[in-house]
Every structure is written in structure tokens, then in C-alpha cells.
PDB file of N, CA and C in Angstrom:
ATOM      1  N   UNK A   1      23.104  25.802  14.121  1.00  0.00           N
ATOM      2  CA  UNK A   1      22.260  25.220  15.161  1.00  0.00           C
ATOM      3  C   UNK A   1      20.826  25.734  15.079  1.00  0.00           C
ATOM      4  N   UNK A   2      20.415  26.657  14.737  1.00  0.00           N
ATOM      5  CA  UNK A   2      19.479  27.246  14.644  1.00  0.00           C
ATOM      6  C   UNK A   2      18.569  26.899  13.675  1.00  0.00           C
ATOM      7  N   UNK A   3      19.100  25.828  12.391  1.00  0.00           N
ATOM      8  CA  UNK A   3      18.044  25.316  11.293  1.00  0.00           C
ATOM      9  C   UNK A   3      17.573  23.968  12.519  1.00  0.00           C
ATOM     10  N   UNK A   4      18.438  23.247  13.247  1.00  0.00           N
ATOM     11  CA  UNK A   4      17.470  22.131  13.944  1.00  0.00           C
ATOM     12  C   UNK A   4      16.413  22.714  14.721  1.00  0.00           C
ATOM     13  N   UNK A   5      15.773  23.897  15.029  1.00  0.00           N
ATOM     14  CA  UNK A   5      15.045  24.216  15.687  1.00  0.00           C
ATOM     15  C   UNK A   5      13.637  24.289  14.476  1.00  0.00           C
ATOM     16  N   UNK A   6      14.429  24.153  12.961  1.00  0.00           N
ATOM     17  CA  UNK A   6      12.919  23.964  12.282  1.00  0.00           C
ATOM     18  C   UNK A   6      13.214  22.672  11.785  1.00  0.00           C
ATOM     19  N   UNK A   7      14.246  21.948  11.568  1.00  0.00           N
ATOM     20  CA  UNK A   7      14.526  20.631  11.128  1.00  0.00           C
ATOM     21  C   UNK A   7      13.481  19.892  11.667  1.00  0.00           C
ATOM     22  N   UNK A   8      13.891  19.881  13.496  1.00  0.00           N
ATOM     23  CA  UNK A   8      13.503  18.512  14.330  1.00  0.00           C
ATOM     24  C   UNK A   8      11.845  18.457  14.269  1.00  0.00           C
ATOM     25  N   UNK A   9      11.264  19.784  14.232  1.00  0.00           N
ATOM     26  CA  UNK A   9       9.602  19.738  14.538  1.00  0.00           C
ATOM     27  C   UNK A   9       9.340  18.811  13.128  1.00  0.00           C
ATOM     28  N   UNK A  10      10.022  19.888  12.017  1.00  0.00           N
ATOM     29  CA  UNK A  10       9.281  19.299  10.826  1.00  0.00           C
ATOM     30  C   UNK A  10       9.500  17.808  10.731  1.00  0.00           C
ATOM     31  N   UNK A  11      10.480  16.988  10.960  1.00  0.00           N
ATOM     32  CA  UNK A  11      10.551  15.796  10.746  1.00  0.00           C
ATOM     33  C   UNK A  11       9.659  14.773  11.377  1.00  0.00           C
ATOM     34  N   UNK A  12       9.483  15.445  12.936  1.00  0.00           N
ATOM     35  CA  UNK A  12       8.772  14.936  14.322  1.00  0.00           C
ATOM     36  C   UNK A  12       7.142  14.875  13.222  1.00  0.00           C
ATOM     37  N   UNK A  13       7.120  15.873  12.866  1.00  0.00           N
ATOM     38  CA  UNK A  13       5.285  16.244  12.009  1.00  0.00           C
ATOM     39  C   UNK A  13       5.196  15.067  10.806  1.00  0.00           C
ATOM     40  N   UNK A  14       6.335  15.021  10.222  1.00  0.00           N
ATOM     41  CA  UNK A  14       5.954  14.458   8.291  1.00  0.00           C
ATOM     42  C   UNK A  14       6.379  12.732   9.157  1.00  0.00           C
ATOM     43  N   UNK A  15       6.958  12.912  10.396  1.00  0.00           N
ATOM     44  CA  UNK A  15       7.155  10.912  10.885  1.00  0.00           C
ATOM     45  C   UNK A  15       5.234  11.090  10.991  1.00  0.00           C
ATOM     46  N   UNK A  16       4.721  11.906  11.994  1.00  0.00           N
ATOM     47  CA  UNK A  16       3.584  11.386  12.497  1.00  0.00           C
ATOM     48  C   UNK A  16       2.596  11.364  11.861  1.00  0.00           C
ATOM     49  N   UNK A  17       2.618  11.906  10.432  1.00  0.00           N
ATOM     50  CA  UNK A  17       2.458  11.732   9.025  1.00  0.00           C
ATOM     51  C   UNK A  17       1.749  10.688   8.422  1.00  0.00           C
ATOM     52  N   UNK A  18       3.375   9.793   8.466  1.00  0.00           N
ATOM     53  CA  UNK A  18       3.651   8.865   7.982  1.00  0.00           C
ATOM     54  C   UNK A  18       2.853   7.581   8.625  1.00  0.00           C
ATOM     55  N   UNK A  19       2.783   7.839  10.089  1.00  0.00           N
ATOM     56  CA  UNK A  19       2.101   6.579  10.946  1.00  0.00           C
ATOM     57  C   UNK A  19       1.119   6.533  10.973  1.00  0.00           C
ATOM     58  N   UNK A  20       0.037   7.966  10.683  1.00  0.00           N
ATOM     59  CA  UNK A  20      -1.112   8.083  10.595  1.00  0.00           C
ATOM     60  C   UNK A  20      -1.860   7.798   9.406  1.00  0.00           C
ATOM     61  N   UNK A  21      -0.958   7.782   8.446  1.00  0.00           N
ATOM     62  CA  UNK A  21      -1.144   6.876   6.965  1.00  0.00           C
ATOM     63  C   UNK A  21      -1.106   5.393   7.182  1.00  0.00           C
ATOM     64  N   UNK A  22      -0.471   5.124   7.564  1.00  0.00           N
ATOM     65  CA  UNK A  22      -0.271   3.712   7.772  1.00  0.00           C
ATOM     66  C   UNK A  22      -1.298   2.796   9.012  1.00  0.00           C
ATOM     67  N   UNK A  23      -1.658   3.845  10.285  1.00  0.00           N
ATOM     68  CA  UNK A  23      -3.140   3.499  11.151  1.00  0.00           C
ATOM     69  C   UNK A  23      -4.033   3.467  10.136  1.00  0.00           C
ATOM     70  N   UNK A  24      -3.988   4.137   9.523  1.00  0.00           N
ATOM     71  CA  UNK A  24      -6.055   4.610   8.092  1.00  0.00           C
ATOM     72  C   UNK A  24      -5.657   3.418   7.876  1.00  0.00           C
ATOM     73  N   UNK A  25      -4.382   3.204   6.906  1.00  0.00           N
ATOM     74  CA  UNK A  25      -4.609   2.193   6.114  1.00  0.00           C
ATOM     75  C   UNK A  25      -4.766   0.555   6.810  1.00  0.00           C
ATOM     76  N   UNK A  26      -4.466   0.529   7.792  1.00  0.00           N
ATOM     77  CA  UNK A  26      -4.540  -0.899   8.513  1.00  0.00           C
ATOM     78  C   UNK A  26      -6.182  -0.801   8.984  1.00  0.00           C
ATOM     79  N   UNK A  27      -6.453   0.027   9.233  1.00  0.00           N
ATOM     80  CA  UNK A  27      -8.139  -0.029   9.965  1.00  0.00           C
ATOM     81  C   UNK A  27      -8.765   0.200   8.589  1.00  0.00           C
ATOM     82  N   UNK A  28      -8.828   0.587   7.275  1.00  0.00           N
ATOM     83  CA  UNK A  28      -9.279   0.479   6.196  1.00  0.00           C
ATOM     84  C   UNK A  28      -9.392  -1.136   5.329  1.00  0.00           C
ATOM     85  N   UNK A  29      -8.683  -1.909   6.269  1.00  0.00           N
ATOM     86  CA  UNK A  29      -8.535  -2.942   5.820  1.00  0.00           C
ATOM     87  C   UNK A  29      -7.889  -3.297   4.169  1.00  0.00           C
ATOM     88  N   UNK A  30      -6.743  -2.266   3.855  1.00  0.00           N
ATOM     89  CA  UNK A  30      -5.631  -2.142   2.762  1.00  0.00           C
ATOM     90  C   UNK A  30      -5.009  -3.761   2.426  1.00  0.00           C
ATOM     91  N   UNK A  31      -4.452  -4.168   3.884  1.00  0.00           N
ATOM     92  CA  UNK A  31      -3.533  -4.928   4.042  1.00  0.00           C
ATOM     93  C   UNK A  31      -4.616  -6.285   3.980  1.00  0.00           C
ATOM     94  N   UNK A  32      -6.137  -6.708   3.426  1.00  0.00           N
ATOM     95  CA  UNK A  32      -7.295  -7.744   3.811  1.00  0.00           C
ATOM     96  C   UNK A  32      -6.844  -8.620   3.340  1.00  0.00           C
ATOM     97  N   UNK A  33      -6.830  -8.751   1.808  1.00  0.00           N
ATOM     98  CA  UNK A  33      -6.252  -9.818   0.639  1.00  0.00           C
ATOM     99  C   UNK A  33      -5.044  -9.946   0.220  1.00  0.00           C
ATOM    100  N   UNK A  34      -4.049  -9.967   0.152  1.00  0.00           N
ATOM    101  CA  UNK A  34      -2.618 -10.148  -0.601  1.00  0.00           C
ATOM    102  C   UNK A  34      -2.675 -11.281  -1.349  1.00  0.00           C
ATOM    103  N   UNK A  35      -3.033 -12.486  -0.677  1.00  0.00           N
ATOM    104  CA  UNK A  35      -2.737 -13.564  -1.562  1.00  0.00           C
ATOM    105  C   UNK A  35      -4.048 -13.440  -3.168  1.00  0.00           C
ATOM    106  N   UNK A  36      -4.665 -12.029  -2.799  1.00  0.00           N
ATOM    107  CA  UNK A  36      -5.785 -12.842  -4.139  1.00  0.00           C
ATOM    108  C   UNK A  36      -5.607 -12.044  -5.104  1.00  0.00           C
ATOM    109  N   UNK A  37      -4.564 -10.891  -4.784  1.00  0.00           N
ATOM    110  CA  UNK A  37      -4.416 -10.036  -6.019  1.00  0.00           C
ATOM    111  C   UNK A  37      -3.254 -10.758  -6.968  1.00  0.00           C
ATOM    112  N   UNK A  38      -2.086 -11.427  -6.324  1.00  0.00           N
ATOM    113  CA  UNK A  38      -1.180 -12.379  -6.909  1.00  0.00           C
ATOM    114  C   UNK A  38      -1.646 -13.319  -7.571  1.00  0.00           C
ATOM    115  N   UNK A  39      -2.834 -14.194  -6.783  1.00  0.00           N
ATOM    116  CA  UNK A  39      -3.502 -15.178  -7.929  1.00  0.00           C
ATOM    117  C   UNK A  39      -4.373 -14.471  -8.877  1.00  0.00           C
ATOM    118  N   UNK A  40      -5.000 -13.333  -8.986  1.00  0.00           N
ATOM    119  CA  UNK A  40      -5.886 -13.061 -10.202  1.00  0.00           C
ATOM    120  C   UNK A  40      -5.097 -12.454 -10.910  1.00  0.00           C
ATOM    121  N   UNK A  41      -3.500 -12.193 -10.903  1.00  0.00           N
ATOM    122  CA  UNK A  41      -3.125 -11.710 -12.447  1.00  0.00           C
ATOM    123  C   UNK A  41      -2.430 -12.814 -13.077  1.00  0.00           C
ATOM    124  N   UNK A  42      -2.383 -13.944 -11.848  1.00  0.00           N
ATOM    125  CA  UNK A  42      -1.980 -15.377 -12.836  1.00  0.00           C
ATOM    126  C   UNK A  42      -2.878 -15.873 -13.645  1.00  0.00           C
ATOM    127  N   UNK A  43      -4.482 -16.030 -13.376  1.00  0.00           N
ATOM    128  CA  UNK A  43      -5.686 -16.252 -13.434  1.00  0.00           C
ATOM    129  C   UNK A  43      -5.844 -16.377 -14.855  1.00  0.00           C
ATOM    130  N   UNK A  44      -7.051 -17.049 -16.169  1.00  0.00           N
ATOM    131  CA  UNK A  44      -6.807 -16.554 -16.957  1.00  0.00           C
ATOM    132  C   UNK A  44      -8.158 -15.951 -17.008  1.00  0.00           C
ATOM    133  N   UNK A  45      -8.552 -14.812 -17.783  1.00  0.00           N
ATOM    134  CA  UNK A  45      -9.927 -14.785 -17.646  1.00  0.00           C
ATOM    135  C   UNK A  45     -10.793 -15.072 -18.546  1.00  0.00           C
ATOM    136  N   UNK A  46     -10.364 -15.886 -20.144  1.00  0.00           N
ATOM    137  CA  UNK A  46     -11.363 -16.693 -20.676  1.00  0.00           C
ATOM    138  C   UNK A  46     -12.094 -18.256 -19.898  1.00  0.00           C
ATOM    139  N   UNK A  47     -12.870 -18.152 -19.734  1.00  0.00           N
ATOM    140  CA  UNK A  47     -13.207 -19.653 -19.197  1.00  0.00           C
ATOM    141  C   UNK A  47     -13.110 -20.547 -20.510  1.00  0.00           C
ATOM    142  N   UNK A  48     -13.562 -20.279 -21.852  1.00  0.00           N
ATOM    143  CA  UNK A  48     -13.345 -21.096 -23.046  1.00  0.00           C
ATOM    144  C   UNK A  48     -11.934 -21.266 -23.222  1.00  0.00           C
ATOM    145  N   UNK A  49     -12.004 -22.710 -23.776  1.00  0.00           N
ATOM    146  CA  UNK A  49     -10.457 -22.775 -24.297  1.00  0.00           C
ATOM    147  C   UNK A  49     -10.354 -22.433 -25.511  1.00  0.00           C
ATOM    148  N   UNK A  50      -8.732 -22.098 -25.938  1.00  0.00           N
ATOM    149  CA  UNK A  50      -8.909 -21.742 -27.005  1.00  0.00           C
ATOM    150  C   UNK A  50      -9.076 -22.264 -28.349  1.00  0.00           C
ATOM    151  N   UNK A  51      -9.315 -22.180 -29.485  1.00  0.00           N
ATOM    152  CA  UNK A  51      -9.201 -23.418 -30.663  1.00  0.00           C
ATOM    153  C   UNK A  51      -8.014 -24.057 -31.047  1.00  0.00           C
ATOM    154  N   UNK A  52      -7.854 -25.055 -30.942  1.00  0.00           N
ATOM    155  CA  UNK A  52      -6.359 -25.383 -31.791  1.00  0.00           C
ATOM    156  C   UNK A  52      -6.796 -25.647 -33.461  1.00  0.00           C
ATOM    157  N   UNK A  53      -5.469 -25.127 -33.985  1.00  0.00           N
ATOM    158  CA  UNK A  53      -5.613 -25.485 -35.617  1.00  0.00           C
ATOM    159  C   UNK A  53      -5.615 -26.612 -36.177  1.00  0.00           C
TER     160      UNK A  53
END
């Protein structure tokens, strides 16, 4: 019984951690674009086409 007395804090600390990573990252604006990183690795990035033989 005596390890939950360092269990519960530490877990209570590395959760509030975790949420405070996740506040930065929402007010950092992380989460802005999704759809444009999916389309630019479909993307191609020559604008020339290529030669056919």
C-alpha cells in the first residue's frame, strides 16, 4: 500500500503532462492543415512532363 502513495501523485503529474502537451499543441495551431499534408505527398513535384520514348 505504501508504493500508491508514490504511484497515484506520479501518474496524477505525467496525466497533467500529457494534457498540457496537447493544450500547446492545439493553441500552436499543430492540428491547422491535415488535409494538405495528405495531398502534397500525393502531389507530383515536377510541373514538366516527362519524355516518352
Amino acid at each position: 500500500m505504501n508504493v500508491l502513495v508514490i504511484l497515484i501523485p506520479v501518474s496524477l503529474v505525467l496525466g497533467a503532462l500529457g494534457l498540457a502537451a496537447f493544450l500547446w499543441s492545439l493553441r500552436a495551431n499543430q492540428y491547422e492543415d491535415l488535409e494538405g499534408d495528405a495531398w502534397r505527398i500525393l502531389s507530383e513535384d515536377d510541373k514538366t512532363p516527362p519524355d516518352k520514348p
